[in-house]
PDB file of N, CA and C in Angstrom:
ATOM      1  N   UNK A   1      70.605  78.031-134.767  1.00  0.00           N
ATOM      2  CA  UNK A   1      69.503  77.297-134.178  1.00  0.00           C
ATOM      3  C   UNK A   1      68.572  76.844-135.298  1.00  0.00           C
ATOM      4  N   UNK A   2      68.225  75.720-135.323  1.00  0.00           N
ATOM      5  CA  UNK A   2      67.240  75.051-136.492  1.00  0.00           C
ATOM      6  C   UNK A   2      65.672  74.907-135.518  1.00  0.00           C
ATOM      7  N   UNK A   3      64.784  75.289-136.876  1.00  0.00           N
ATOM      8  CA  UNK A   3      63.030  75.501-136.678  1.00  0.00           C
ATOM      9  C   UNK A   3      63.118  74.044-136.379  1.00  0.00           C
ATOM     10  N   UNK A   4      63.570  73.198-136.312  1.00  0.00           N
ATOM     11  CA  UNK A   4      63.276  71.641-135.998  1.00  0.00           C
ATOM     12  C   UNK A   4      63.661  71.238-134.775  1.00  0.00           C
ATOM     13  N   UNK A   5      63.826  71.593-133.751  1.00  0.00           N
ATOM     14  CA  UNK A   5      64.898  71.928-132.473  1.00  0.00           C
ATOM     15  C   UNK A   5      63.642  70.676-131.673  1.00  0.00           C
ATOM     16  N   UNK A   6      64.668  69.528-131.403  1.00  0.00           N
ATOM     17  CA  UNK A   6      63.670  69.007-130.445  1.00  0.00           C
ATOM     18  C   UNK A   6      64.477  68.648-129.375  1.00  0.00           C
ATOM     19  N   UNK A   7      63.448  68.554-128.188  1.00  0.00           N
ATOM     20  CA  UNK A   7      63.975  68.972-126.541  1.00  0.00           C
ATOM     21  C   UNK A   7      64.484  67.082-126.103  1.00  0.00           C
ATOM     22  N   UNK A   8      65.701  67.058-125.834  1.00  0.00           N
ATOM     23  CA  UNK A   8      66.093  65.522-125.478  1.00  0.00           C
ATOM     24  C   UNK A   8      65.108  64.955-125.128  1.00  0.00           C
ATOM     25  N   UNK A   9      65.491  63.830-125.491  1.00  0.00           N
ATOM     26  CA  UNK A   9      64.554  62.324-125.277  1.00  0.00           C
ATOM     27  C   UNK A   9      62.712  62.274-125.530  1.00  0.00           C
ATOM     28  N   UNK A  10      62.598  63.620-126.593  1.00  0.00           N
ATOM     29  CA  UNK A  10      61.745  63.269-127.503  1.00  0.00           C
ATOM     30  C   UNK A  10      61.965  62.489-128.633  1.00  0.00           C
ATOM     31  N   UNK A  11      61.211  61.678-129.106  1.00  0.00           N
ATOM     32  CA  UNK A  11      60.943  61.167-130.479  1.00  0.00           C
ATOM     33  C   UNK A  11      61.614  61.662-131.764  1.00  0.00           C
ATOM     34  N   UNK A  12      62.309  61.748-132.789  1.00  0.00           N
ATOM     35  CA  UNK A  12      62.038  62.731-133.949  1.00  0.00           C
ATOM     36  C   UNK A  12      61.179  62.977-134.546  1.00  0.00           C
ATOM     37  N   UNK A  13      60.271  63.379-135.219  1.00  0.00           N
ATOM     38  CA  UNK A  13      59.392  63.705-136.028  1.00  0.00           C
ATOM     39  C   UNK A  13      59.189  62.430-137.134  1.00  0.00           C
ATOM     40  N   UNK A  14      60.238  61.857-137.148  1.00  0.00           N
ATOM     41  CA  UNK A  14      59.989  60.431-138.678  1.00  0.00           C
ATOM     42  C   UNK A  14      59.748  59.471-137.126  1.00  0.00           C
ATOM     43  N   UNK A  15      59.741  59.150-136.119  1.00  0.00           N
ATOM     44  CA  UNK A  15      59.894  58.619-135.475  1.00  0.00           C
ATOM     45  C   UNK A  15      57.908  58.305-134.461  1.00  0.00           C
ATOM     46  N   UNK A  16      57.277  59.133-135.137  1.00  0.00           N
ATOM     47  CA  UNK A  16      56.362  59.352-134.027  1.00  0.00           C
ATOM     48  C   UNK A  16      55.076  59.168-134.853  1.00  0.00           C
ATOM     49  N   UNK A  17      54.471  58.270-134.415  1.00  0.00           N
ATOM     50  CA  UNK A  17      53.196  57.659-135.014  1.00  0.00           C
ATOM     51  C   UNK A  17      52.312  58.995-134.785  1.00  0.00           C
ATOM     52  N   UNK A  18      50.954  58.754-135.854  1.00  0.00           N
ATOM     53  CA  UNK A  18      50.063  59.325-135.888  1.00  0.00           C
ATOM     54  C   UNK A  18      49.488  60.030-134.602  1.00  0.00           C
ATOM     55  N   UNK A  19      48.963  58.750-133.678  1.00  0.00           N
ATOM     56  CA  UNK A  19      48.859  59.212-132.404  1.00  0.00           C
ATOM     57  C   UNK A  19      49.452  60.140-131.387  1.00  0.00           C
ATOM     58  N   UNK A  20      50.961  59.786-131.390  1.00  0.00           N
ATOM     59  CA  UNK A  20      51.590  60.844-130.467  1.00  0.00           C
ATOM     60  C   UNK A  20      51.924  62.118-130.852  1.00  0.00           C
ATOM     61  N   UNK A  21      52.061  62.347-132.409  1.00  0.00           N
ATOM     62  CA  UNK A  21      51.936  63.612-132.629  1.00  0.00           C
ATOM     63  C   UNK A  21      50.559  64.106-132.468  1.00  0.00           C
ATOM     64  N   UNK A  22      49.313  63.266-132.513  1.00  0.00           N
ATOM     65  CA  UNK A  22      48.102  64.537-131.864  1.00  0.00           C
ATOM     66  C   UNK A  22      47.942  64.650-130.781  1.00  0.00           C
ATOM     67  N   UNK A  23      48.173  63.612-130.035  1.00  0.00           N
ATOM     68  CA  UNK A  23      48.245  63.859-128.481  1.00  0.00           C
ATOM     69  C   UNK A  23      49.261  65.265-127.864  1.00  0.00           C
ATOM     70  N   UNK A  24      50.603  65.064-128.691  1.00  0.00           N
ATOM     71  CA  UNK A  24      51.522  66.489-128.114  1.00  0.00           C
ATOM     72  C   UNK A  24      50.758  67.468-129.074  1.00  0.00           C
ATOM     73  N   UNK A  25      50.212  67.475-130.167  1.00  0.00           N
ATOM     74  CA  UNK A  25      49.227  69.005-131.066  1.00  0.00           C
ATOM     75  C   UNK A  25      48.298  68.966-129.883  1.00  0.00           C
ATOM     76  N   UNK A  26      47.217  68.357-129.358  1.00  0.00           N
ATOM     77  CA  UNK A  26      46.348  68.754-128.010  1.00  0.00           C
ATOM     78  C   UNK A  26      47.248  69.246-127.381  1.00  0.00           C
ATOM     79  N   UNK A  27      47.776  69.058-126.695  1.00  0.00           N
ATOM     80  CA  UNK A  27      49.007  69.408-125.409  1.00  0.00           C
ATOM     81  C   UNK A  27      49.391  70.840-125.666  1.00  0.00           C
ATOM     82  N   UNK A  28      49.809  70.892-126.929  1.00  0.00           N
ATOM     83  CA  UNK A  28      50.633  72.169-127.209  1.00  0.00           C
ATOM     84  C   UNK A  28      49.359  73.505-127.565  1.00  0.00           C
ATOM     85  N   UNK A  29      47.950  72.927-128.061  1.00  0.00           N
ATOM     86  CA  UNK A  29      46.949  73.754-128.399  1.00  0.00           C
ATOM     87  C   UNK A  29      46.400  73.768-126.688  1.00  0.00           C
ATOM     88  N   UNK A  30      46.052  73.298-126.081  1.00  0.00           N
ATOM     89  CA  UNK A  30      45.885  73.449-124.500  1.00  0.00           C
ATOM     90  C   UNK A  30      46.480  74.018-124.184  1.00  0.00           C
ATOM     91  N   UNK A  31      48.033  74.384-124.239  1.00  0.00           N
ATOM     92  CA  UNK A  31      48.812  75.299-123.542  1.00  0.00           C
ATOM     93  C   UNK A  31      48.703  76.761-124.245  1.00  0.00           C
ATOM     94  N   UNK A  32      48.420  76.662-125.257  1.00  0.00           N
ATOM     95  CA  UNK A  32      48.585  77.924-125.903  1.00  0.00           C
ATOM     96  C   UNK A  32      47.241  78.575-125.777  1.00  0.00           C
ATOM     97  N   UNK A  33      45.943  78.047-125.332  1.00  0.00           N
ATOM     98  CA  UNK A  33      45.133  78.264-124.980  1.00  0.00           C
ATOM     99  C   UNK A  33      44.530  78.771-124.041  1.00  0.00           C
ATOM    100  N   UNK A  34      45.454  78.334-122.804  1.00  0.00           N
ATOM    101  CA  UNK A  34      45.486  78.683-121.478  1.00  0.00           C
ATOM    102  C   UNK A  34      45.838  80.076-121.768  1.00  0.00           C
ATOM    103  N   UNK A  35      46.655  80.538-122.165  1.00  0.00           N
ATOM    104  CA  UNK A  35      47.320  81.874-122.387  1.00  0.00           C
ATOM    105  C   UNK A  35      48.423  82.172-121.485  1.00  0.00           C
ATOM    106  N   UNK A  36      49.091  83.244-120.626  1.00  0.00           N
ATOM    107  CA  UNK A  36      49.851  83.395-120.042  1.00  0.00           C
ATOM    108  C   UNK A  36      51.220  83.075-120.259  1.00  0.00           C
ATOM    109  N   UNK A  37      51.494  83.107-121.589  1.00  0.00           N
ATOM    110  CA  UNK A  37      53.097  82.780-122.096  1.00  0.00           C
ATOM    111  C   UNK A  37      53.552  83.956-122.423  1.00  0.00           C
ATOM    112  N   UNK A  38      54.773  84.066-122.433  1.00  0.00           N
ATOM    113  CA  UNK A  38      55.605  84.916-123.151  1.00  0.00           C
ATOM    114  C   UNK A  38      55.901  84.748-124.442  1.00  0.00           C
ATOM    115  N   UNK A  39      56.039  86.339-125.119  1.00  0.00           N
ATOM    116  CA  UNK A  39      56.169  85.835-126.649  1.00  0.00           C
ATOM    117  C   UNK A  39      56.840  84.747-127.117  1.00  0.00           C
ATOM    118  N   UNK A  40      57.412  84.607-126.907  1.00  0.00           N
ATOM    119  CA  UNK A  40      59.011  83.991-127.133  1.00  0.00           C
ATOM    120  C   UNK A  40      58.501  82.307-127.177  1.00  0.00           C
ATOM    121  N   UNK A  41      57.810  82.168-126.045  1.00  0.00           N
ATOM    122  CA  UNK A  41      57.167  80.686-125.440  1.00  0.00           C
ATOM    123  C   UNK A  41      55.674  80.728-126.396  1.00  0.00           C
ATOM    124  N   UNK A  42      55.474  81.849-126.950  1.00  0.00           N
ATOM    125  CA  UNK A  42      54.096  81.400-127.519  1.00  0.00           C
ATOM    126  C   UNK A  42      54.766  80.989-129.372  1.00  0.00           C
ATOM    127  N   UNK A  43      55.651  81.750-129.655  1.00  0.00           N
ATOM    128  CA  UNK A  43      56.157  81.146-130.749  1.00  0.00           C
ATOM    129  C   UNK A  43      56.796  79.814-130.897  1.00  0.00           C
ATOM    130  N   UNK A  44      57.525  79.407-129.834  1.00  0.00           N
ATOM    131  CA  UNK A  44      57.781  78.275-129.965  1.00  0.00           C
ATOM    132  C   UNK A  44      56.638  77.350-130.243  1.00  0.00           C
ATOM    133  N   UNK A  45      56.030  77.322-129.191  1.00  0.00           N
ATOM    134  CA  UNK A  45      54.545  76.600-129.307  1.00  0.00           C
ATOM    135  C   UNK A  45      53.925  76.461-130.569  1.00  0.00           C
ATOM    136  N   UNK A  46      53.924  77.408-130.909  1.00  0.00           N
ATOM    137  CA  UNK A  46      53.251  77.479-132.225  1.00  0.00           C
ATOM    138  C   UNK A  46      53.425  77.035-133.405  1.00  0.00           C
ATOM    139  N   UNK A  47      55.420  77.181-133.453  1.00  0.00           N
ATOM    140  CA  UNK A  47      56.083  76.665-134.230  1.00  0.00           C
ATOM    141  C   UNK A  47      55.784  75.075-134.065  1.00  0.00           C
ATOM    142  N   UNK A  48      55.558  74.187-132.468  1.00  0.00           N
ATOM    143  CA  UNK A  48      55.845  73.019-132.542  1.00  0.00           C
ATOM    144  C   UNK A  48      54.373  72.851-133.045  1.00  0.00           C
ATOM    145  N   UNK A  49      53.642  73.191-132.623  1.00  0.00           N
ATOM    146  CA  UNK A  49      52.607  73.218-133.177  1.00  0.00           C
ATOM    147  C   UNK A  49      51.998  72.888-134.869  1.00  0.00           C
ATOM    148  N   UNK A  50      52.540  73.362-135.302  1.00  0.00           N
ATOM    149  CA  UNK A  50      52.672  73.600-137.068  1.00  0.00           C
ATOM    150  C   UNK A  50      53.512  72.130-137.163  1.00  0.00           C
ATOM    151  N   UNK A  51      54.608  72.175-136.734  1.00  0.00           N
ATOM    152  CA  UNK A  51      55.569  71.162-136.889  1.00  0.00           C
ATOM    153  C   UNK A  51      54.517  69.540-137.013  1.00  0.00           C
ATOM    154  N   UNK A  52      54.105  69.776-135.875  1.00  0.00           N
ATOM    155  CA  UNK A  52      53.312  67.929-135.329  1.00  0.00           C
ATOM    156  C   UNK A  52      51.971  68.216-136.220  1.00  0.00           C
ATOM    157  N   UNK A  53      51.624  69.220-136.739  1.00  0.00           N
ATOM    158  CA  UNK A  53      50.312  69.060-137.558  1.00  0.00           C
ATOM    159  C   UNK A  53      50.956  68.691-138.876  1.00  0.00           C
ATOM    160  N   UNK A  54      52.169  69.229-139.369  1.00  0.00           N
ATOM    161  CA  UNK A  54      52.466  68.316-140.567  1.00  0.00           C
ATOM    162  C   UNK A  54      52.988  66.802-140.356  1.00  0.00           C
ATOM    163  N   UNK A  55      53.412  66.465-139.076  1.00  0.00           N
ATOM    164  CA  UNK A  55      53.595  65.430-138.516  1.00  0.00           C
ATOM    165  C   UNK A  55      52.486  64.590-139.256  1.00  0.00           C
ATOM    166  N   UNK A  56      50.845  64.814-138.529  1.00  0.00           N
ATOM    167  CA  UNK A  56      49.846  64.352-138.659  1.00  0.00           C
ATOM    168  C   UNK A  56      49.223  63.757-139.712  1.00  0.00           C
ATOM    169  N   UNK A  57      49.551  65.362-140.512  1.00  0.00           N
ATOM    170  CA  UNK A  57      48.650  65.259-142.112  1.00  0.00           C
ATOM    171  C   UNK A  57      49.407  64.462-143.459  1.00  0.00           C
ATOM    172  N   UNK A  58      51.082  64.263-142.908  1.00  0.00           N
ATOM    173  CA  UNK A  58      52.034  63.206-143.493  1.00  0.00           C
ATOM    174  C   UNK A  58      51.454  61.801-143.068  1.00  0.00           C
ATOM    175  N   UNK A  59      51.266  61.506-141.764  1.00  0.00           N
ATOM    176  CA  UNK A  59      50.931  60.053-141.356  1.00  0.00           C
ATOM    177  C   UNK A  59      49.559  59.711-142.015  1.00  0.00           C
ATOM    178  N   UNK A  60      48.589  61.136-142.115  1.00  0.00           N
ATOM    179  CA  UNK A  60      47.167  60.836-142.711  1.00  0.00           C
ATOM    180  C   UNK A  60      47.062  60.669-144.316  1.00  0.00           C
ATOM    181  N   UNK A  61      48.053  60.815-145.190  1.00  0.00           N
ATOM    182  CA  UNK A  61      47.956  60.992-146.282  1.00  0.00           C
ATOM    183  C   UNK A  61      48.952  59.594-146.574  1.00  0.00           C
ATOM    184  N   UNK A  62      49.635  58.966-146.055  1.00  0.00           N
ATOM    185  CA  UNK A  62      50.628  57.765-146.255  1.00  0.00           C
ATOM    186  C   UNK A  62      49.648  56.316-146.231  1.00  0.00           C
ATOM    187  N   UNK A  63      48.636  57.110-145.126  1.00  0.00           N
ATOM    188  CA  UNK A  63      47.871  55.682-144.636  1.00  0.00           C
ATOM    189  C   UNK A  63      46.334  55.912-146.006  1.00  0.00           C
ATOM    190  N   UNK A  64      46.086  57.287-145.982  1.00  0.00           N
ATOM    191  CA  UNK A  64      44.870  57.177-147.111  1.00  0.00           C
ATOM    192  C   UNK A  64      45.544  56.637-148.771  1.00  0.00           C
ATOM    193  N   UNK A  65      46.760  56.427-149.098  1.00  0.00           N
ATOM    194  CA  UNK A  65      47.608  56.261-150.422  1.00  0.00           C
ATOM    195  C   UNK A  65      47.701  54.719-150.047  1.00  0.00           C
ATOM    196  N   UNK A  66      47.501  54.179-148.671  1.00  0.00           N
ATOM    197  CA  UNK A  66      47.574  52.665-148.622  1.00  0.00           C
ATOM    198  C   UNK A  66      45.910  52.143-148.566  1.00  0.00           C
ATOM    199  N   UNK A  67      45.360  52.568-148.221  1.00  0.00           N
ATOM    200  CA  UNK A  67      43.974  52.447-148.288  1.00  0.00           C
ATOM    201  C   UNK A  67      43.470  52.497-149.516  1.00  0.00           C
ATOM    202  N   UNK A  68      43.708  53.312-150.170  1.00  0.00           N
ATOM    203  CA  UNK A  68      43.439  53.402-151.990  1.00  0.00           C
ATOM    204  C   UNK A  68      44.408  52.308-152.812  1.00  0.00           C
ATOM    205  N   UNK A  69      45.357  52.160-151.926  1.00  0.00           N
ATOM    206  CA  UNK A  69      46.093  51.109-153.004  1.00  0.00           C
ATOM    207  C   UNK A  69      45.014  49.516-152.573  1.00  0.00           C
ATOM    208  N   UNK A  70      44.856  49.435-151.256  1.00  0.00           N
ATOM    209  CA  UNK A  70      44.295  48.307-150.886  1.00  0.00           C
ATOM    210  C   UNK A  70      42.742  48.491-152.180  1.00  0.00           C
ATOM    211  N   UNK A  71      42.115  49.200-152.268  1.00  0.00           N
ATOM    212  CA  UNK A  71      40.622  49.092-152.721  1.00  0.00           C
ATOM    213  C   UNK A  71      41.350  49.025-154.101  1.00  0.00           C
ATOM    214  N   UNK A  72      41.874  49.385-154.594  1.00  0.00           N
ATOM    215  CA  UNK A  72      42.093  49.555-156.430  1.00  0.00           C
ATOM    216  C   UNK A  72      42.991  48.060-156.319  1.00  0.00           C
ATOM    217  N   UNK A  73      43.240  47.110-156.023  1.00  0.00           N
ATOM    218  CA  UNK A  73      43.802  45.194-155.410  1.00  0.00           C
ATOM    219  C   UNK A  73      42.471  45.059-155.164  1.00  0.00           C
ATOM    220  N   UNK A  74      41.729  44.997-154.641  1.00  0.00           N
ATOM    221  CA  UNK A  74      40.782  44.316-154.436  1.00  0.00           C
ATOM    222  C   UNK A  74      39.405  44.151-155.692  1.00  0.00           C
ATOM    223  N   UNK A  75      39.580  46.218-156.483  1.00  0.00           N
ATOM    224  CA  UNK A  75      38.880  45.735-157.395  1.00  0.00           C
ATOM    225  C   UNK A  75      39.325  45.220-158.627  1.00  0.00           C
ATOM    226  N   UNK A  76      40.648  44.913-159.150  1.00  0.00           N
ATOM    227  CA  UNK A  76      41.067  44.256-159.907  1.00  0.00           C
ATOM    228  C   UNK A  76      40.797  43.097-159.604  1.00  0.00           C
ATOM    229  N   UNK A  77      40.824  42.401-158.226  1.00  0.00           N
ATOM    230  CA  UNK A  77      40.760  40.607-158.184  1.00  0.00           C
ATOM    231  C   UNK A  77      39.204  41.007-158.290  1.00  0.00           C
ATOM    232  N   UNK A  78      38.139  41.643-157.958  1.00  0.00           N
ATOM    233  CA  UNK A  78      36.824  41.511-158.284  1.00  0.00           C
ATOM    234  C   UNK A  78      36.590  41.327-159.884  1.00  0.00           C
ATOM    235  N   UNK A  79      37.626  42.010-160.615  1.00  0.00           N
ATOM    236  CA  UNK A  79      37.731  42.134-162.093  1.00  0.00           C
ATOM    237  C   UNK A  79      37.731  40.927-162.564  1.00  0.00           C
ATOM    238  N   UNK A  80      38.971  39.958-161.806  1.00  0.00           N
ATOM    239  CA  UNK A  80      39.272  38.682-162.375  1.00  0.00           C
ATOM    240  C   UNK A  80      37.795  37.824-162.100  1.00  0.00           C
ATOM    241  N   UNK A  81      36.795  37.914-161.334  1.00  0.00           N
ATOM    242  CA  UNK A  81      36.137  37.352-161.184  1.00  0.00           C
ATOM    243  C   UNK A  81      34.674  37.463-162.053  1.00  0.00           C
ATOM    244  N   UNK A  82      34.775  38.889-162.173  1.00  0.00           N
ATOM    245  CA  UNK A  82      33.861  39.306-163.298  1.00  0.00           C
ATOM    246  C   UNK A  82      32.577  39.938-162.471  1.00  0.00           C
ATOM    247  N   UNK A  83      33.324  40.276-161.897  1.00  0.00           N
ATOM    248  CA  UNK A  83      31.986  40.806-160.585  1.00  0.00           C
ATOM    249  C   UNK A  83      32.927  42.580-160.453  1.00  0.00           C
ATOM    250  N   UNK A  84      31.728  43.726-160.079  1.00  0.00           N
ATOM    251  CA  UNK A  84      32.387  44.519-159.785  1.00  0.00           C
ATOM    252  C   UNK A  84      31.995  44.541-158.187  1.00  0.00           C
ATOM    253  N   UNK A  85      32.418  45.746-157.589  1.00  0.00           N
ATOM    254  CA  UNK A  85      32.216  45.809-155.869  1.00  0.00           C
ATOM    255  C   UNK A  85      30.847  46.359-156.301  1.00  0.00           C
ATOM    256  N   UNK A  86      30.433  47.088-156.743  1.00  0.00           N
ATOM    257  CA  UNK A  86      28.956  47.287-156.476  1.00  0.00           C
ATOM    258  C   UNK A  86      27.859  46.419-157.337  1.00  0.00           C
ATOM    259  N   UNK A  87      28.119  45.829-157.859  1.00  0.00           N
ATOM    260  CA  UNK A  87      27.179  44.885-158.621  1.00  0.00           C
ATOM    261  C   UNK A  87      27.251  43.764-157.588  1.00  0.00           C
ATOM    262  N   UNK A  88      28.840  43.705-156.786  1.00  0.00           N
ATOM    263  CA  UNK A  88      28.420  42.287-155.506  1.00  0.00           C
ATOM    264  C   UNK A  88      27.305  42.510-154.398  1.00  0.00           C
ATOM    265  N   UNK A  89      27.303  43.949-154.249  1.00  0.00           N
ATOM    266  CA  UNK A  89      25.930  44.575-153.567  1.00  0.00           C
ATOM    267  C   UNK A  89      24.727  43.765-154.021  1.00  0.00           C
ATOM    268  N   UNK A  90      24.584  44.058-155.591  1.00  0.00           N
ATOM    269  CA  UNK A  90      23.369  44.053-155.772  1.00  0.00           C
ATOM    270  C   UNK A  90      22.689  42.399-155.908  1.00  0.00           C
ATOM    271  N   UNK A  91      23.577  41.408-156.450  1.00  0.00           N
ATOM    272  CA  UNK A  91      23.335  40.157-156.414  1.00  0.00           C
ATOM    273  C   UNK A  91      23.495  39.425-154.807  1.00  0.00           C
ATOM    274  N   UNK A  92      23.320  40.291-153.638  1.00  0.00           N
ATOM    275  CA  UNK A  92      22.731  39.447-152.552  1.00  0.00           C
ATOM    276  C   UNK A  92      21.590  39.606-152.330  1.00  0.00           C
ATOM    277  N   UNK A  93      21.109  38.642-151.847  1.00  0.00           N
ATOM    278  CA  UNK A  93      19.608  38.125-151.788  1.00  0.00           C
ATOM    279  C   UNK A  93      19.388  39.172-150.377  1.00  0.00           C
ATOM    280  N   UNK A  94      17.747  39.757-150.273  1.00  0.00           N
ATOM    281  CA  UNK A  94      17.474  40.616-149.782  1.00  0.00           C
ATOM    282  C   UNK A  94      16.706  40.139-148.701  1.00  0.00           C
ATOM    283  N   UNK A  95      16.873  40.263-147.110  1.00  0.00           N
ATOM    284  CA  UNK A  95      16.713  40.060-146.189  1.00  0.00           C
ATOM    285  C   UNK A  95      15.777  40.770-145.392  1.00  0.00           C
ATOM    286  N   UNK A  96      15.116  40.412-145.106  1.00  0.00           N
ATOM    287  CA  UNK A  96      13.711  41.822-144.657  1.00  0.00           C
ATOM    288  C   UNK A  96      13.802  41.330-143.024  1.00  0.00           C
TER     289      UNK A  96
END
């Protein structure tokens, strides 16, 4: 039996956007919350649990490495212009 065991006609794990893995991490922290499981059912849980939070923190770290690539492009073309991003701050005219 593999720690990766997913129940038919779920998603795979490379398969499942940001969103639906926190929506099933709520789901699975709600249930485990409620209490009333058996060991057996609280490990699983827990396991899927762990599973969709690295789900998460993979989708959150792919999209912050594209976000940093976007700002470090943008301040190079600010470069070409001879302007930095915070000096474009400071040369707008001030609006009261």
């Amino acid at each position: 039996m593999t720690a990766n065991k997913q129940k038919s006609g779920e998603p795979k794990d490379e398969a499942l956007t940001f969103e639906e893995a926190y929506t099933r991490l709520e789901k699975t922290v709600q249930t485990l919350e409620q209490g009333g499981l058996t060991l057996e059912e609280t490990a699983r849980l827990f396991e899927e649990g762990m599973r969709l939070a690295r789900v998460c923190n993979e989708r959150l770290d792919v999209t912050e490495l594209r976000l940093t690539q976007v700002q470090t492009r943008l301040a190079e073309q600010m470069d070409l212009f001879g302007e930095k991003p915070a000096d474009a701050a400071h040369d707008r005219p001030e609006t009261s």
